[in-house]
N, C-alpha and C. Protein backbone atom coordinates (compact mmCIF):
# COMPACT_ATOMS: atom_id res chain seq x y z
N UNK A 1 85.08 130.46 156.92
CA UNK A 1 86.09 129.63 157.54
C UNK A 1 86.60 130.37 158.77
N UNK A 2 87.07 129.80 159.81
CA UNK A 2 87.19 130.37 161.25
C UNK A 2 88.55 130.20 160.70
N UNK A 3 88.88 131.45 161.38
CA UNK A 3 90.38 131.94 161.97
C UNK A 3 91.33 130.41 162.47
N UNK A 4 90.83 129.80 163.10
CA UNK A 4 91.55 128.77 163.60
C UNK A 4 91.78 127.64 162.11
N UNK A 5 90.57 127.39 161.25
CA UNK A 5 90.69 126.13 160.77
C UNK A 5 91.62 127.57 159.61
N UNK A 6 91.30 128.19 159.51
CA UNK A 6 92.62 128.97 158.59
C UNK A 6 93.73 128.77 158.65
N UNK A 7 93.79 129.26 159.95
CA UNK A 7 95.60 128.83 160.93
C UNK A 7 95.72 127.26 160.50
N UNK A 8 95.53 126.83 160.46
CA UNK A 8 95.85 124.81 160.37
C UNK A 8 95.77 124.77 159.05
N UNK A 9 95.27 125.14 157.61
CA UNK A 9 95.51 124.86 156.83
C UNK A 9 96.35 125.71 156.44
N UNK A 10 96.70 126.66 156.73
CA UNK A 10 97.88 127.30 155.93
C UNK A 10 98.86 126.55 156.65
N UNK A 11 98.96 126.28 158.04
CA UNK A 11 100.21 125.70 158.82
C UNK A 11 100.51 124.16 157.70
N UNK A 12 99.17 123.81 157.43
CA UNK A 12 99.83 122.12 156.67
C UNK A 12 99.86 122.69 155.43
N UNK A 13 99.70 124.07 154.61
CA UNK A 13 100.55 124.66 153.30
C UNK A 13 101.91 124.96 153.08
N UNK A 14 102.14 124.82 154.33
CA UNK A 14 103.50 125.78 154.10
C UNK A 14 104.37 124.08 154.57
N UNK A 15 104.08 123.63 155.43
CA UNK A 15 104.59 122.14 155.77
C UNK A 15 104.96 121.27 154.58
N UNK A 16 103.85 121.66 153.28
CA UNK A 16 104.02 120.89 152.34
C UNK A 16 105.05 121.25 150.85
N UNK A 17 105.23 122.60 151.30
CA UNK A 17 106.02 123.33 150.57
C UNK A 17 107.30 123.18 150.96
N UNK A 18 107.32 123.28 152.15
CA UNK A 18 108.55 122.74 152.68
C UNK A 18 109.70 121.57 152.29
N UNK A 19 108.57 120.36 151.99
CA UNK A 19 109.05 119.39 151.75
C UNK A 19 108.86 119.05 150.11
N UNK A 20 109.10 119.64 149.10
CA UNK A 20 109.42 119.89 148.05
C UNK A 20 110.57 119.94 148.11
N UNK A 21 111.69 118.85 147.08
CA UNK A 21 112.96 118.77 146.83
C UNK A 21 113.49 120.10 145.97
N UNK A 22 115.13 120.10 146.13
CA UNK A 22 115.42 121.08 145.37
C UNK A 22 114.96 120.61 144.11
N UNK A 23 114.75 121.44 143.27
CA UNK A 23 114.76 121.39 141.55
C UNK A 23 113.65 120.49 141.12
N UNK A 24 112.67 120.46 141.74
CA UNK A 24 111.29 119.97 141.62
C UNK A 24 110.09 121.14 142.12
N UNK A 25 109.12 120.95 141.53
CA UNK A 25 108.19 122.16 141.67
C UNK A 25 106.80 121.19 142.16
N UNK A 26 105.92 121.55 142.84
CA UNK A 26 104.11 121.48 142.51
C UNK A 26 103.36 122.38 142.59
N UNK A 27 102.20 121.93 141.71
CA UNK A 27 101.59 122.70 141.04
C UNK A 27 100.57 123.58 142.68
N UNK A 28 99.47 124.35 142.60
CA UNK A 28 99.04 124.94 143.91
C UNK A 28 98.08 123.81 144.25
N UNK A 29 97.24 123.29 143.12
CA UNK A 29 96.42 122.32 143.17
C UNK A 29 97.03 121.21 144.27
N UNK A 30 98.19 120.59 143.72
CA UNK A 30 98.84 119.71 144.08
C UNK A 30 99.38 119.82 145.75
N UNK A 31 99.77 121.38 146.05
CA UNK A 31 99.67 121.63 147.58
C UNK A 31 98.35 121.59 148.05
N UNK A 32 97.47 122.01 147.56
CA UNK A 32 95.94 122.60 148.25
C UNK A 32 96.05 120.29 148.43
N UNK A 33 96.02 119.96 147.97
CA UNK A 33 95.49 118.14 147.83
C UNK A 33 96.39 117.76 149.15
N UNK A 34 97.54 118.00 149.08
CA UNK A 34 98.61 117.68 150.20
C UNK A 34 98.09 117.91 151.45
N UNK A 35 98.04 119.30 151.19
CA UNK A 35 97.26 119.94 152.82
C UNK A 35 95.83 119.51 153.40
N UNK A 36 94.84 118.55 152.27
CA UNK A 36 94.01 118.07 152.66
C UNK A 36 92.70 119.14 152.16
N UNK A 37 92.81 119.84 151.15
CA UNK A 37 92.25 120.26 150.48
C UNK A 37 91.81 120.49 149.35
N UNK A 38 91.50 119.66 148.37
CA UNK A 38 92.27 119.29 146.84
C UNK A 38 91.39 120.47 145.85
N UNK A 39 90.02 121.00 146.75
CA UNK A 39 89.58 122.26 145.72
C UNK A 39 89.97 123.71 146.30
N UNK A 40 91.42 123.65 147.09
CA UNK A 40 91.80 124.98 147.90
C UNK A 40 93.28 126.00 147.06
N UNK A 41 93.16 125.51 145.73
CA UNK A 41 94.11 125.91 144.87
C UNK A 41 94.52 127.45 144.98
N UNK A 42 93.19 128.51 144.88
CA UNK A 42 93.29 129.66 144.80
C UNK A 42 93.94 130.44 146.25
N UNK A 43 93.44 129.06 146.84
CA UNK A 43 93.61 129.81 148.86
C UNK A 43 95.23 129.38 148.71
N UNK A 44 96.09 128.94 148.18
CA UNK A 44 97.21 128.23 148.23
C UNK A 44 98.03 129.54 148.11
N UNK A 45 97.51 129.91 146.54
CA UNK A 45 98.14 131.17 145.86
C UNK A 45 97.99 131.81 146.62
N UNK A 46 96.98 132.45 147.48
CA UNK A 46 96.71 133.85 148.46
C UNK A 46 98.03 133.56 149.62
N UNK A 47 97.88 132.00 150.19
CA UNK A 47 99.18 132.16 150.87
C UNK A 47 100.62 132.53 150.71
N UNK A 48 100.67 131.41 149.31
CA UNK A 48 102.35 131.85 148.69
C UNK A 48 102.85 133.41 148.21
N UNK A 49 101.66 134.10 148.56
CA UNK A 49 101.65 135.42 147.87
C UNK A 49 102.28 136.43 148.46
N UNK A 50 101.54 136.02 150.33
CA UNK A 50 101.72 136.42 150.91
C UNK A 50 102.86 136.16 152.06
N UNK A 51 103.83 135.22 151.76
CA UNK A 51 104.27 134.42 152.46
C UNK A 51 105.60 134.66 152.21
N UNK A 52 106.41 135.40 153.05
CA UNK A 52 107.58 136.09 153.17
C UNK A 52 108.80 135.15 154.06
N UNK A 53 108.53 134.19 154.48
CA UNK A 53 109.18 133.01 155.26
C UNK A 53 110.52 132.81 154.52
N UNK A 54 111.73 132.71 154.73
CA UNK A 54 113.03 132.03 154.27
C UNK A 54 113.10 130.78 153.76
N UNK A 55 112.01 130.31 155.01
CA UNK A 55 112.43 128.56 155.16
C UNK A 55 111.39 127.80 154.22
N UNK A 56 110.30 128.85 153.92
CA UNK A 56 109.69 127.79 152.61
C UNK A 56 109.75 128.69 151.39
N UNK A 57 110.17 127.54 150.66
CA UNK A 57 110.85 127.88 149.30
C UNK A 57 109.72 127.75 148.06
N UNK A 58 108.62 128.69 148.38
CA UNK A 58 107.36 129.13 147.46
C UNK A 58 107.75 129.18 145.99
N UNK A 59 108.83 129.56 145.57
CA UNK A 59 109.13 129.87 143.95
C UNK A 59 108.80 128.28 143.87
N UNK A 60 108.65 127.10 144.57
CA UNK A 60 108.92 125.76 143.69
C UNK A 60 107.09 125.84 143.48
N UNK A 61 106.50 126.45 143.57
CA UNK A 61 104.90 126.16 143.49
C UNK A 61 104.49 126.80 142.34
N UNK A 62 104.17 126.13 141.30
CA UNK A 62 103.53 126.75 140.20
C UNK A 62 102.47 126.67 139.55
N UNK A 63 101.92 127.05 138.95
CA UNK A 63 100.82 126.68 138.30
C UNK A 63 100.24 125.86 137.39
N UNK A 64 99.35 125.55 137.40
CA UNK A 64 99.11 123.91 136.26
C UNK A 64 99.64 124.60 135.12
N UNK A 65 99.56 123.38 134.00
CA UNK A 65 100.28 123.29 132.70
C UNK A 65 102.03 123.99 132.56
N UNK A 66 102.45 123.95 134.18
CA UNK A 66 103.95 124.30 134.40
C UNK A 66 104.32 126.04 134.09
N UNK A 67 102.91 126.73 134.03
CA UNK A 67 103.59 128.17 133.84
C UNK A 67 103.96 128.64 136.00
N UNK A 68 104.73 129.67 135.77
CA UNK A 68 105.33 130.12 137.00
C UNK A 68 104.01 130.50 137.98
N UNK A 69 103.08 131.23 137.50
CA UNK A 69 102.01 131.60 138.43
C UNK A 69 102.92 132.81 138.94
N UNK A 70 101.80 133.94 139.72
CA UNK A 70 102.28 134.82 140.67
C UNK A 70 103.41 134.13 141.56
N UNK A 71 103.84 135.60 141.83
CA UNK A 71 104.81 135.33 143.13
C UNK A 71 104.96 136.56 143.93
N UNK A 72 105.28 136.62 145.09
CA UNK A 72 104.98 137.62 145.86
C UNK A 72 106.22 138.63 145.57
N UNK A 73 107.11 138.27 144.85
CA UNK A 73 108.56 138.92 144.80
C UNK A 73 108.38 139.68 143.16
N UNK A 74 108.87 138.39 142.66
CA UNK A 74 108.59 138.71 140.97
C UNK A 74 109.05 137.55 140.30
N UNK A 75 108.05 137.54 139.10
CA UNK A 75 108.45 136.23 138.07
C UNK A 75 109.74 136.09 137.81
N UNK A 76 110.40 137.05 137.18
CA UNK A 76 111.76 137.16 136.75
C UNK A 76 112.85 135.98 138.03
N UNK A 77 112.27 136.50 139.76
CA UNK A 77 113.47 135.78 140.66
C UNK A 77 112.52 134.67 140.83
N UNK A 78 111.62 134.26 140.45
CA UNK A 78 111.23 132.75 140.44
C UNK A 78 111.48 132.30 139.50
N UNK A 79 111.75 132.39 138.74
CA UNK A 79 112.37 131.67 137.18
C UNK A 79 113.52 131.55 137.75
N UNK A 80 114.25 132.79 138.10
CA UNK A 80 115.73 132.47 138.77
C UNK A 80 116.42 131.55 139.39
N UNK A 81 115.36 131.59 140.76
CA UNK A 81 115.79 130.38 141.44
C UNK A 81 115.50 129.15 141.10
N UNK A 82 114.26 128.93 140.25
CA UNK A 82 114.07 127.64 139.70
C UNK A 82 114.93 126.91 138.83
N UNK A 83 115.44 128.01 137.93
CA UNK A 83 117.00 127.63 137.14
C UNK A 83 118.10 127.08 137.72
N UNK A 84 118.00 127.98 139.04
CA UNK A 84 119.72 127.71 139.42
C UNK A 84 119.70 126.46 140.22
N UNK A 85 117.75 125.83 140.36
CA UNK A 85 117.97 124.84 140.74
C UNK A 85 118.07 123.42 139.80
N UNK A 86 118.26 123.97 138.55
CA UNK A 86 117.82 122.85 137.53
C UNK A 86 116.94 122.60 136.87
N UNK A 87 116.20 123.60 137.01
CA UNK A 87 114.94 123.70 136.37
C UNK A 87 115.08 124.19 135.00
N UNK A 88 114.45 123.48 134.38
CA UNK A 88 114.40 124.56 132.69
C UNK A 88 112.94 124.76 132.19
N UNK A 89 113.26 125.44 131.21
CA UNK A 89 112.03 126.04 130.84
C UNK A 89 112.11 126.59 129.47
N UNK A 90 110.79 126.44 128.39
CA UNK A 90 110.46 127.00 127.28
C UNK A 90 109.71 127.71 127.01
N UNK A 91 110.01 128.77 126.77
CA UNK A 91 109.26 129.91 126.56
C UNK A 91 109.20 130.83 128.45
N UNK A 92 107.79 130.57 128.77
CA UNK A 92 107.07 130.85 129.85
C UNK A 92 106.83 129.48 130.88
N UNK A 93 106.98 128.72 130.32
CA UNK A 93 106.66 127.27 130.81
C UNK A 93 107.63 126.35 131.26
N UNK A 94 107.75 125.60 132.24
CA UNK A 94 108.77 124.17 132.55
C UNK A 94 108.70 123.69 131.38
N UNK A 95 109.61 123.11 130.78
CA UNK A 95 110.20 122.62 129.82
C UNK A 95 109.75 121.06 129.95
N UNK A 96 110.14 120.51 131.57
CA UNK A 96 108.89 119.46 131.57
C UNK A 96 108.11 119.10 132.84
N UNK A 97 106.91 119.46 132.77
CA UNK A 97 106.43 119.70 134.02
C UNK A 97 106.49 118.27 134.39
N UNK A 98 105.85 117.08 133.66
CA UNK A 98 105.76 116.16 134.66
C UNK A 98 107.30 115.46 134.90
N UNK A 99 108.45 115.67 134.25
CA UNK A 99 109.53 114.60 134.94
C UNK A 99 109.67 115.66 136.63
N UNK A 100 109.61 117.33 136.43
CA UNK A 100 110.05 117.85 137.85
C UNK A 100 108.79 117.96 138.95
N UNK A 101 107.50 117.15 138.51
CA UNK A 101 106.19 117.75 139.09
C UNK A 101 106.62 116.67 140.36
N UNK A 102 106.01 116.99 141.54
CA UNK A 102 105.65 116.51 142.72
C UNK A 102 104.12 116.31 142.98
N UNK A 103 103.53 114.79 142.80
CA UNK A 103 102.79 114.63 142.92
C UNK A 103 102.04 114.32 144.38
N UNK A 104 100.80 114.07 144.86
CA UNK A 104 100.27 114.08 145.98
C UNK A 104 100.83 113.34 147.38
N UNK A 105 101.50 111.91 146.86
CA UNK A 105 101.78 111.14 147.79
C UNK A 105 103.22 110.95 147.42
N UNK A 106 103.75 112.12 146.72
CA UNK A 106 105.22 112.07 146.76
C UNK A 106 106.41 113.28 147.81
N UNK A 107 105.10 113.95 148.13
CA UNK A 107 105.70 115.16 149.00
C UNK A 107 104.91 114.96 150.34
């Protein structure tokens, strides 16, 4: 993949993360599909990993079956902020992934 079509899909990753409501999460799958990539799940994670930005709010991106997935910070302050946004959770897991999931043509 060229440097450029890199640059443009991470630019429409982070666009889509962006627009994730408070106290709603999607899954990476569900960004990689947004951005126009629906088998770019793993490339999603490499971004959010790496992705130190203020303005996109990466803790809402998690991993299928609602566990947290990596985070470039630490699980512990992504659980955090996901809480304090309303988020709950059992055990390791969203408590319910699909009422807080953001699906393809909802973000």
């Amino acid at each position: 993949m060229s440097r450029s079509v890199r640059a443009d899909f991470t630019a429409r990753v982070l666009s889509a993360v962006r627009r994730i409501p408070r106290g709603r999460v999607a899954t990476y799958g569900d960004v990689a599909a947004i951005a126009g990539r629906p088998r770019a799940a793993r490339a999603v994670g490499n971004i959010m990993r790496t992705c130190a930005r203020p303005d996109v709010p990466c803790h809402r991106v998690v991993a299928a079956g609602g566990r947290l997935g990596g985070y470039g910070g630490s699980e512990t302050v992504k659980r955090a902020l996901l809480v304090a946004e309303g988020v709950q959770f059992r055990g390791k897991r969203l408590a319910d992934l699909k009422t807080v999931r953001i699906r393809h043509r909802a973000c």
